[in-house]
C-alpha atoms as a PDB file:
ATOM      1  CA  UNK A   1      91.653 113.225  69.161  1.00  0.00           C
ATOM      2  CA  UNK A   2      91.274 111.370  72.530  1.00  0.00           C
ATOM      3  CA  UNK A   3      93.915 109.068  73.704  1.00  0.00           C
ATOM      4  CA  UNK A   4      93.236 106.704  76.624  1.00  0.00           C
ATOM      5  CA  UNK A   5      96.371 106.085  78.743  1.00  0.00           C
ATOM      6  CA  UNK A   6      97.642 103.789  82.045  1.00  0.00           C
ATOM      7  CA  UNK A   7     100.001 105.238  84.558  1.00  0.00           C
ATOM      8  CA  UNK A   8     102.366 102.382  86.090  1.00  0.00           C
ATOM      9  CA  UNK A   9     105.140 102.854  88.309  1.00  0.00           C
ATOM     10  CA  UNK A  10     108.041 100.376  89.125  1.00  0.00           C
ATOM     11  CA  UNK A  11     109.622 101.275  92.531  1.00  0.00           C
ATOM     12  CA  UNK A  12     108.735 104.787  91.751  1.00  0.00           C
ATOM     13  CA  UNK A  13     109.992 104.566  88.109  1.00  0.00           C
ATOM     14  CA  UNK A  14     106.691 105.899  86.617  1.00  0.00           C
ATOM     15  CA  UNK A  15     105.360 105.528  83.229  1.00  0.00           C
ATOM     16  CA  UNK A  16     102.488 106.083  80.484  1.00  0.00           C
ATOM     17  CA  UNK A  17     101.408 103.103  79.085  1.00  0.00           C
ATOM     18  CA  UNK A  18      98.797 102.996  75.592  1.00  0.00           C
ATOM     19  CA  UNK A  19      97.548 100.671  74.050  1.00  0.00           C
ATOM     20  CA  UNK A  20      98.809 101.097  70.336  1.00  0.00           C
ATOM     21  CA  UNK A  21      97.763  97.724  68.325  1.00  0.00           C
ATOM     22  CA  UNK A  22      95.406  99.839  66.199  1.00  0.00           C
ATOM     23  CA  UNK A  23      98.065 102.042  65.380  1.00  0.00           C
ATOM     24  CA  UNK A  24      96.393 105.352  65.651  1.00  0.00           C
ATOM     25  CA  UNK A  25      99.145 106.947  68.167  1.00  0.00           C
ATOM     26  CA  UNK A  26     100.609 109.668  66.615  1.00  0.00           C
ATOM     27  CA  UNK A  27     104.756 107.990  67.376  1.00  0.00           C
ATOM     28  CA  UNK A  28     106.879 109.858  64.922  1.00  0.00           C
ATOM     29  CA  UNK A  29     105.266 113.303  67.008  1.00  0.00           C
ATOM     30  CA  UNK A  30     108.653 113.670  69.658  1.00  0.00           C
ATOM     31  CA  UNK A  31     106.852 117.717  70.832  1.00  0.00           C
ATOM     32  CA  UNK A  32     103.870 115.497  71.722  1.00  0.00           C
ATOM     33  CA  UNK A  33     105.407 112.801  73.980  1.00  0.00           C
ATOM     34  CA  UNK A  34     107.447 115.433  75.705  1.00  0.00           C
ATOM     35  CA  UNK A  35     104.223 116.845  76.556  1.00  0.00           C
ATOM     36  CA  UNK A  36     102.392 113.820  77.523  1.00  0.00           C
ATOM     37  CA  UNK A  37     105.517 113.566  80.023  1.00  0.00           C
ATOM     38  CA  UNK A  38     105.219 116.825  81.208  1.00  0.00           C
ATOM     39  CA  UNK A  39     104.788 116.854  85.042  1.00  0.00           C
ATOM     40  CA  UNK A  40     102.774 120.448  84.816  1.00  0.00           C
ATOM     41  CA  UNK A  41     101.391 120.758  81.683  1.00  0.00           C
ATOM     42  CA  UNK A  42     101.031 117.123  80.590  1.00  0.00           C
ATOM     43  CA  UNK A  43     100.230 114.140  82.604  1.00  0.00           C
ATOM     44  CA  UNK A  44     103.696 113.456  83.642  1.00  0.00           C
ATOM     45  CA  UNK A  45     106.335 110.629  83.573  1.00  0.00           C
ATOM     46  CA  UNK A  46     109.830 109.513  83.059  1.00  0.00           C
ATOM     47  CA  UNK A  47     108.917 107.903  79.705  1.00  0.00           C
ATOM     48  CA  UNK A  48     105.962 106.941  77.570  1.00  0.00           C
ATOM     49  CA  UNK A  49     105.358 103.290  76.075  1.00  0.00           C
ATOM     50  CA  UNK A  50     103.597 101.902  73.597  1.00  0.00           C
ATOM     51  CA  UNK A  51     102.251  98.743  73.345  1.00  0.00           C
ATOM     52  CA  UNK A  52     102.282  97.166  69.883  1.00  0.00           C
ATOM     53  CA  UNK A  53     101.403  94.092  67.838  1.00  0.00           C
ATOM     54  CA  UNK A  54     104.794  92.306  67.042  1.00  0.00           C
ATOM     55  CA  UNK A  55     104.188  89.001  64.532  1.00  0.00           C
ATOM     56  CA  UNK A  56     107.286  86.909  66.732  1.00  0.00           C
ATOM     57  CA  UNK A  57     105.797  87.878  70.099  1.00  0.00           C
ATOM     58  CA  UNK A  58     103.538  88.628  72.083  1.00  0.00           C
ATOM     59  CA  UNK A  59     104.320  92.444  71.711  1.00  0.00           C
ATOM     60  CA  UNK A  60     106.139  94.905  70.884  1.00  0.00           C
ATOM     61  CA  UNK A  61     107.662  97.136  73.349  1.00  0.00           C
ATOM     62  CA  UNK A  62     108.218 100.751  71.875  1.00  0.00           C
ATOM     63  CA  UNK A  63     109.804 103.302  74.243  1.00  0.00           C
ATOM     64  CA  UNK A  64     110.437 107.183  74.936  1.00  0.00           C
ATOM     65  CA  UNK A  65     112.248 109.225  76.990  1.00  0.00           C
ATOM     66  CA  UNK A  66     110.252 112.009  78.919  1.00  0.00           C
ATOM     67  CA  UNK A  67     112.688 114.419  76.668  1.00  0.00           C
ATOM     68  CA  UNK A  68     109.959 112.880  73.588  1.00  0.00           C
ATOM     69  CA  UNK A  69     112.942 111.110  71.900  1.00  0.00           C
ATOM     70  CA  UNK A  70     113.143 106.905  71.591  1.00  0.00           C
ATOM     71  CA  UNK A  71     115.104 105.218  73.991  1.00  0.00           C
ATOM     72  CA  UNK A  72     117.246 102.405  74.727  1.00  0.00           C
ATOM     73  CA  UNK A  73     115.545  99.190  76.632  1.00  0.00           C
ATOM     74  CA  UNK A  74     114.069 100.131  80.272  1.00  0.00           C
ATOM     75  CA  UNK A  75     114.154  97.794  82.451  1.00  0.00           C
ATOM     76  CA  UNK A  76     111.473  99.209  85.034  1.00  0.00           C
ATOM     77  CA  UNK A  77     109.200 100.052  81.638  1.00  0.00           C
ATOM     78  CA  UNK A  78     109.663  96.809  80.937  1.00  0.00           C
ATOM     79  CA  UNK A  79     108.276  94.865  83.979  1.00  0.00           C
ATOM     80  CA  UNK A  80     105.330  97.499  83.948  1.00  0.00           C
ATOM     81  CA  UNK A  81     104.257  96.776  80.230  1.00  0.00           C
ATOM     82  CA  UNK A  82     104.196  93.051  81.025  1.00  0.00           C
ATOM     83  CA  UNK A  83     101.884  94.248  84.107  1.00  0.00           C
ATOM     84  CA  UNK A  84      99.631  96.100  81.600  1.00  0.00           C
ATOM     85  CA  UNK A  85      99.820  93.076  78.988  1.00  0.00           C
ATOM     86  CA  UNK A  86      98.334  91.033  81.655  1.00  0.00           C
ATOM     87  CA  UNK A  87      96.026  93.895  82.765  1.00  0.00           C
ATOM     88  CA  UNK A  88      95.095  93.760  79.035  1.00  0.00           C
ATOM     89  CA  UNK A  89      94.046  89.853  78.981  1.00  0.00           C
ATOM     90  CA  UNK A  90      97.360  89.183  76.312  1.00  0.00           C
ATOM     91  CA  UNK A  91      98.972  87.125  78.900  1.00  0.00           C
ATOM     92  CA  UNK A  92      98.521  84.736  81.684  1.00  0.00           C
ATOM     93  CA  UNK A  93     102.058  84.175  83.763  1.00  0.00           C
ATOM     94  CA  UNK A  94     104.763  84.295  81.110  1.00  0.00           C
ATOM     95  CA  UNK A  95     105.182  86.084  78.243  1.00  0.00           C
ATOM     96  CA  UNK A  96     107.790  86.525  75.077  1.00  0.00           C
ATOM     97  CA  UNK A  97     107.779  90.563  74.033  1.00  0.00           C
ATOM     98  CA  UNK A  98     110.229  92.081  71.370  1.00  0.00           C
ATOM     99  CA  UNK A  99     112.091  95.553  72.706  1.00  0.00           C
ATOM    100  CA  UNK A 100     114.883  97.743  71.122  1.00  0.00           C
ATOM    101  CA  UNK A 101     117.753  95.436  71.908  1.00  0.00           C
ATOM    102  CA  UNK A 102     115.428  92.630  71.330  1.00  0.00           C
ATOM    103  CA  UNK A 103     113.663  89.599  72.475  1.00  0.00           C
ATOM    104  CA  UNK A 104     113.015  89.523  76.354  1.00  0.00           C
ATOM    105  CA  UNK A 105     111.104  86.806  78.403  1.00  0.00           C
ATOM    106  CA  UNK A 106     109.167  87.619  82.156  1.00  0.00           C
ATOM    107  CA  UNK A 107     107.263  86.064  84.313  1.00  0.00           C
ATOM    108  CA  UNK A 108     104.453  87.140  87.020  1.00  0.00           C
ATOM    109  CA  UNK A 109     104.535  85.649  90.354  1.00  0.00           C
ATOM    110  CA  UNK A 110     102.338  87.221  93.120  1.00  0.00           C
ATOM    111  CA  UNK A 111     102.570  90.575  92.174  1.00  0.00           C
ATOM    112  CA  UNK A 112     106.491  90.406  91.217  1.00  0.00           C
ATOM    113  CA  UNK A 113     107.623  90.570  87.889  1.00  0.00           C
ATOM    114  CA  UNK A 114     110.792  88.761  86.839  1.00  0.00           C
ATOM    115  CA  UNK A 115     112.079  89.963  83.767  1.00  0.00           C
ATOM    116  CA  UNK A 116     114.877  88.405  81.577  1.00  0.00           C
ATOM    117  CA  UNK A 117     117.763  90.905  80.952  1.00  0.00           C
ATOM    118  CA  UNK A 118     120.313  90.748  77.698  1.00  0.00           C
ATOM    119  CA  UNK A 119     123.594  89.250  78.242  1.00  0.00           C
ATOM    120  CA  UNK A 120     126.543  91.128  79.057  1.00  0.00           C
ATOM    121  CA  UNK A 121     130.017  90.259  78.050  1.00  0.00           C
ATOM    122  CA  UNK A 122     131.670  93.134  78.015  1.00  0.00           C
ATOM    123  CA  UNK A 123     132.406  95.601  80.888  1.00  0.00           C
ATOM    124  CA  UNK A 124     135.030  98.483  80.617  1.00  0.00           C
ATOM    125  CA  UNK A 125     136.944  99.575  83.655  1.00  0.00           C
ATOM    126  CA  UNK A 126     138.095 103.628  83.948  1.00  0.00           C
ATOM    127  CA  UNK A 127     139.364 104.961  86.817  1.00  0.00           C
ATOM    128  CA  UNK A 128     137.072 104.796  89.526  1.00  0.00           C
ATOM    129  CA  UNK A 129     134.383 103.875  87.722  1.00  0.00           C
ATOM    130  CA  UNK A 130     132.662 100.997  85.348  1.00  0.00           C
ATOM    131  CA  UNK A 131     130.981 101.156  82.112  1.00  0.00           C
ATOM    132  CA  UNK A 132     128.807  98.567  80.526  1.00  0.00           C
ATOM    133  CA  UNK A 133     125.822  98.372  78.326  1.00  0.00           C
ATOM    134  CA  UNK A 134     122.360  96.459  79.879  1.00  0.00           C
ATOM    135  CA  UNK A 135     120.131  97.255  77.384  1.00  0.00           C
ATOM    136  CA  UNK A 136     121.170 101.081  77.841  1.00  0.00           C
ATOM    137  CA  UNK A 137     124.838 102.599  78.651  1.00  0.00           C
ATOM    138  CA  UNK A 138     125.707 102.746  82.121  1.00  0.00           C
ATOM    139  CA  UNK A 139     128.421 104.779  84.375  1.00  0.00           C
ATOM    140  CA  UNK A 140     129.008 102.904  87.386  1.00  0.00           C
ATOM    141  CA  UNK A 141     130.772 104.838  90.369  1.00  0.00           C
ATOM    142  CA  UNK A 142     130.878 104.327  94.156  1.00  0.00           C
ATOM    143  CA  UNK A 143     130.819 107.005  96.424  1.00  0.00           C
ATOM    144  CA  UNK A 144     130.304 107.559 100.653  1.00  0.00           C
ATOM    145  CA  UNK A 145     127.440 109.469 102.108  1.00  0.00           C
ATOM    146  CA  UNK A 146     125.072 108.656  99.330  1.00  0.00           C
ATOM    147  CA  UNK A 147     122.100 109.812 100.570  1.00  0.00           C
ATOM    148  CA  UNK A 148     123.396 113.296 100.709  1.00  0.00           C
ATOM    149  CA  UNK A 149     125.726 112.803  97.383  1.00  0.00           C
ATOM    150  CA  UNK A 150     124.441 115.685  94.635  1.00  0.00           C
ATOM    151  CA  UNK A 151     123.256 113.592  92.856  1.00  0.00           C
ATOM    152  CA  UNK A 152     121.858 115.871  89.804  1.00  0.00           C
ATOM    153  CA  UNK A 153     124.966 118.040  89.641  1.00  0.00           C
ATOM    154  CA  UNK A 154     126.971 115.378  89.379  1.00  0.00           C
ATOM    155  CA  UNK A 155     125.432 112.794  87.442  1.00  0.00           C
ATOM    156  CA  UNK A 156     125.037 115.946  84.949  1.00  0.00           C
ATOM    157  CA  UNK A 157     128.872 116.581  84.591  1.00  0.00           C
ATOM    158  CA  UNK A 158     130.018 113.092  83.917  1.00  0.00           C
ATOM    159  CA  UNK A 159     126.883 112.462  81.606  1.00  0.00           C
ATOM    160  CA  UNK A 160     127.973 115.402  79.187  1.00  0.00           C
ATOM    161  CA  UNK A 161     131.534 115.762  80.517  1.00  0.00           C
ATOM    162  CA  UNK A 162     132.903 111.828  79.848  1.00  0.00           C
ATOM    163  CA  UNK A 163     130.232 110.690  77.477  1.00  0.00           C
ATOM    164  CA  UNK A 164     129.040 113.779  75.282  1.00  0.00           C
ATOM    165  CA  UNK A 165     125.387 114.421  73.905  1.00  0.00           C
ATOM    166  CA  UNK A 166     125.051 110.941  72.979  1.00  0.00           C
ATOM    167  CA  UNK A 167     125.280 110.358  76.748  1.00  0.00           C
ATOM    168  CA  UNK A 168     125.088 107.846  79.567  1.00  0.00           C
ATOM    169  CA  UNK A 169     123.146 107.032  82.460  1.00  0.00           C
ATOM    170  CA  UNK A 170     125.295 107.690  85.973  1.00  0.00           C
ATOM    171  CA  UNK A 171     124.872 105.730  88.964  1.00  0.00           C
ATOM    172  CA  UNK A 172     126.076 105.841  92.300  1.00  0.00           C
ATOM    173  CA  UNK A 173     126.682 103.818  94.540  1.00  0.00           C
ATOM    174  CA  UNK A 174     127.187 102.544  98.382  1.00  0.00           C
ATOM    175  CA  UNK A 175     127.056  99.200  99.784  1.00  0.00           C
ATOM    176  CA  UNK A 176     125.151  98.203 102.775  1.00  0.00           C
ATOM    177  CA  UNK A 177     125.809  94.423 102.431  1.00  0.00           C
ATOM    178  CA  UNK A 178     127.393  91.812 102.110  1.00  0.00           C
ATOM    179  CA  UNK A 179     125.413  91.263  98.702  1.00  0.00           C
ATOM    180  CA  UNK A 180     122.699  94.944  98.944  1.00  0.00           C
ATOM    181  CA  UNK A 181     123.736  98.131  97.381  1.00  0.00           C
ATOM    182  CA  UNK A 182     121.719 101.280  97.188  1.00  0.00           C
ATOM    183  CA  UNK A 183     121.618 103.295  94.410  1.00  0.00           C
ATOM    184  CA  UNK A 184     120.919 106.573  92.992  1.00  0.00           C
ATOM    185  CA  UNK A 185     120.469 107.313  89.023  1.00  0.00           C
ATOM    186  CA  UNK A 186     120.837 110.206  86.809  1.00  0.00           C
ATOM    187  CA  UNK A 187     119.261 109.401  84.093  1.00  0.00           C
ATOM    188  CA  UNK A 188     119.635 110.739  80.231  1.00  0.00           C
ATOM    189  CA  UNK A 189     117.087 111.721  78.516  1.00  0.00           C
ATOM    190  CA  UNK A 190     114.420 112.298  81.429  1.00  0.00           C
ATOM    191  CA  UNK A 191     118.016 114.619  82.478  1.00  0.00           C
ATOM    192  CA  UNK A 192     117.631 114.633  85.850  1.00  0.00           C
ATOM    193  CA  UNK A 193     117.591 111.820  88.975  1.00  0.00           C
ATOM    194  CA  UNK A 194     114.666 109.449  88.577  1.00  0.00           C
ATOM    195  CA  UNK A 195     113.327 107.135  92.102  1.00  0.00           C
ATOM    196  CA  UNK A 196     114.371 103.626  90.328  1.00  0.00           C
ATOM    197  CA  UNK A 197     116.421 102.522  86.956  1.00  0.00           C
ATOM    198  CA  UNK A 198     115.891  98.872  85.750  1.00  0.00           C
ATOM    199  CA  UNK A 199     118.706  99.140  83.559  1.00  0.00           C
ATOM    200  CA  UNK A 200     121.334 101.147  86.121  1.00  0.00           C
ATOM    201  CA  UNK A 201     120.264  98.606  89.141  1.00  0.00           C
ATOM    202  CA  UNK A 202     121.005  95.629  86.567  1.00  0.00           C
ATOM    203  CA  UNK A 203     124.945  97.445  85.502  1.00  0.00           C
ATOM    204  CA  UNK A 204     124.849  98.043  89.352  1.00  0.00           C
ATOM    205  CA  UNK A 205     124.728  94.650  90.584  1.00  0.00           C
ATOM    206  CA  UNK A 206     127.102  92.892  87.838  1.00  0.00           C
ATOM    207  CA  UNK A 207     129.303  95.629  88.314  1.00  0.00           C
ATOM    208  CA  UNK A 208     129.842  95.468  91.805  1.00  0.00           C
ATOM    209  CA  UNK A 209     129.914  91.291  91.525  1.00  0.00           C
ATOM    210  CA  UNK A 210     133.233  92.312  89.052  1.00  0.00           C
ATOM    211  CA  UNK A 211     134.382  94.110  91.181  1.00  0.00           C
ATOM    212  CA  UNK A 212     134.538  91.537  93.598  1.00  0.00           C
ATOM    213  CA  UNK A 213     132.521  93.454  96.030  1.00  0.00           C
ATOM    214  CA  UNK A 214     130.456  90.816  96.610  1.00  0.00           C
ATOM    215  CA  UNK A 215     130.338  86.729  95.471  1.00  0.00           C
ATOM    216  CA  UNK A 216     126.790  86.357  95.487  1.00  0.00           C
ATOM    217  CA  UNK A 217     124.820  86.081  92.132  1.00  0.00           C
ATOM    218  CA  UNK A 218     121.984  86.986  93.587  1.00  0.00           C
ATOM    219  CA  UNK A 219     121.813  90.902  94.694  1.00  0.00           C
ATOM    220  CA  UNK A 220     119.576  93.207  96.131  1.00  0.00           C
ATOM    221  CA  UNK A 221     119.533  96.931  95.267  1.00  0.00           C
ATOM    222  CA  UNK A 222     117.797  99.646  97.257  1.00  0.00           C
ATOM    223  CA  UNK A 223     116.566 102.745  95.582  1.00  0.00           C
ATOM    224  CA  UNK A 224     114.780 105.786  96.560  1.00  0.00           C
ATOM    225  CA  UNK A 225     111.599 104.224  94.816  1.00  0.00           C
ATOM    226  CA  UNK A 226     111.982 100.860  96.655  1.00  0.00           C
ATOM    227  CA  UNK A 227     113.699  97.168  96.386  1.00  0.00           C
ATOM    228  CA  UNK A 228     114.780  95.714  93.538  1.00  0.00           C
ATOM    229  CA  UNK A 229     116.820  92.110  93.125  1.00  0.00           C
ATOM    230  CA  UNK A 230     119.109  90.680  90.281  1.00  0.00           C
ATOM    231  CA  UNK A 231     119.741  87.434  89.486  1.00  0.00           C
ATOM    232  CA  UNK A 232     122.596  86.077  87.354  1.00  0.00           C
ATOM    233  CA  UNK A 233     124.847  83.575  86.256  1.00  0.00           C
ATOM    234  CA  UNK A 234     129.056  84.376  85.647  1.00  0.00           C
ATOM    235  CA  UNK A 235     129.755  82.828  82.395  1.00  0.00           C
ATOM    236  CA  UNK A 236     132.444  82.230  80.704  1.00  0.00           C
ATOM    237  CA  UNK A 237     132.088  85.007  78.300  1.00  0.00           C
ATOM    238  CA  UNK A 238     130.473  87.309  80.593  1.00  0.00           C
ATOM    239  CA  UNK A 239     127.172  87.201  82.386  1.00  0.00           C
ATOM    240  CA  UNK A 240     124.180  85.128  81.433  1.00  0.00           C
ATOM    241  CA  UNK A 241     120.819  84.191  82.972  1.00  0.00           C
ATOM    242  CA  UNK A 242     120.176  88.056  84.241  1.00  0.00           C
ATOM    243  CA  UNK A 243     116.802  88.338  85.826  1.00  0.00           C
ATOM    244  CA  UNK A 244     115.361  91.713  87.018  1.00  0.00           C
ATOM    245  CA  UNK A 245     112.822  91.165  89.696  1.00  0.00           C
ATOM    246  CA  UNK A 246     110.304  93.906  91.148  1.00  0.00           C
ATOM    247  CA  UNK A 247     107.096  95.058  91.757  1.00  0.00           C
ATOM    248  CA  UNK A 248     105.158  96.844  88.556  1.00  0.00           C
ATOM    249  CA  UNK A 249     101.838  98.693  89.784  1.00  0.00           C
ATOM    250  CA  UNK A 250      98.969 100.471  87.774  1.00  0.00           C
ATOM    251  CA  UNK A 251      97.785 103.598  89.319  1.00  0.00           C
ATOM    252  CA  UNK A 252      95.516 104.983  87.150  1.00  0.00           C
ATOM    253  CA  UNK A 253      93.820 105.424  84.050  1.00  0.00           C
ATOM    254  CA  UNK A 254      92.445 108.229  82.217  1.00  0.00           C
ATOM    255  CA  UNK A 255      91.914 110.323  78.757  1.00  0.00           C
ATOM    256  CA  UNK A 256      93.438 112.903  77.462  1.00  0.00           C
ATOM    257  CA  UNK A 257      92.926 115.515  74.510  1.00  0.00           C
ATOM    258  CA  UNK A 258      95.344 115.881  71.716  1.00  0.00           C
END
């Protein structure tokens, strides 16, 4: 069997994208979407997405972890499939798509896609660190010198150590700013640091506006794959209005024999 697959990348976040509305993917087969995301044997990614028919949307959003397992919502995966929706003629400038943790809206606008996060009204404080859920669990810890902070061993220990097998993504971070952090993310289920999280730069920027580190609602994140920016509301139950906004790029196409 020949698949045809898109590689897209958000700020170095980098994905396979296929186009499943006939529903000939093969998506219960976890040993073959590890492959697919193998950087030496396969044709290598943080995650693999499928793009689906969904009879409320415009699409269904159905994602993987490079490990081959289903994963939580991805922010960065999400701006790219919206990218390959419009690639795909399904869209013009806005779009409705269903996802694990539901319903999202986006918009295109010169290249930039703006993508409508869940809200978030809960946010647990531990010492020295945050923990809140934006579509996937997220450890949020500041640190100095984070360019040269081990990152990987690290992010490993607290991801098994605090928060077991079923795990956590780990983020560090430094501010720069008044309102710009940088960040670096160890990510579960790809199990090592990844360039960009969608997800970990959205817990990055509400947690740091909790923390009173900054008053804007309006924050921009560095990461090693580039710039991101979050948008966002305090309400009174939490945060509302969250908008993840960033570049989503195709970079290639191709086939591949299964």
């Amino acid at each position: 069997m020949t698949i045809s697959f898109y590689k897209y990348q958000g700020t170095g976040n980098d994905f396979i994208m296929i186009d499943n509305r006939n529903a000939k993917f093969p998506k219960d087969n976890f040993k073959l979407i590890s492959f697919l995301c193998d950087r030496r044997f396969g044709i290598g990614a943080d995650g693999l997405i499928l793009l689906e028919d969904d009879k409320s949307s415009h699409f269904m959003m159905v994602f993987y972890n490079s490990d081959g397992k289903p994963g939580s919502m991805c922010g960065n995966g999400g701006r790219c499939i919206v990218a390959f929706a419009k690639f795909l003629g399904m869209i013009e400038e806005k779009t409705k798509f269903n996802a694990v943790d539901g319903f999202h809206h986006a918009s295109i606008n010169d290249g930039t896609i703006s993508l409508q996060m869940q809200d978030v009204t809960e946010i647990m404080e531990k010492p020295n660190c945050l923990f809140l859920n934006t579509g996937s669990p997220h450890h949020v810890q500041m640190v100095s010198d984070l360019e040269n902070y081990k990152v990987l061993e690290e992010g490993a220990k607290l991801r098994y150590g605090i928060y077991g097998e079923v795990g956590s993504n780990i983020n560090f971070v430094e501010q720069t700013g008044d309102s710009d952090f940088s960040v670096r993310t160890y990510e579960r289920g790809v199990e090592n640091e990844t360039l960009s999280c969608g997800t970990g730069v959205t817990a990055v920027a509400l947690g740091m506006h909790y923390w009173d580190k900054t008053k804007s609602e309006n924050i921009n994140i560095s990461t090693k794959g580039g710039n991101l920016a979050v948008q966002f509301n305090k309400g009174r139950t939490g945060y509302e209005n969250i908008r993840l906004d960033g570049p989503a790029i195709q970079v290639y196409k191709g086939a591949i024999e299964i």
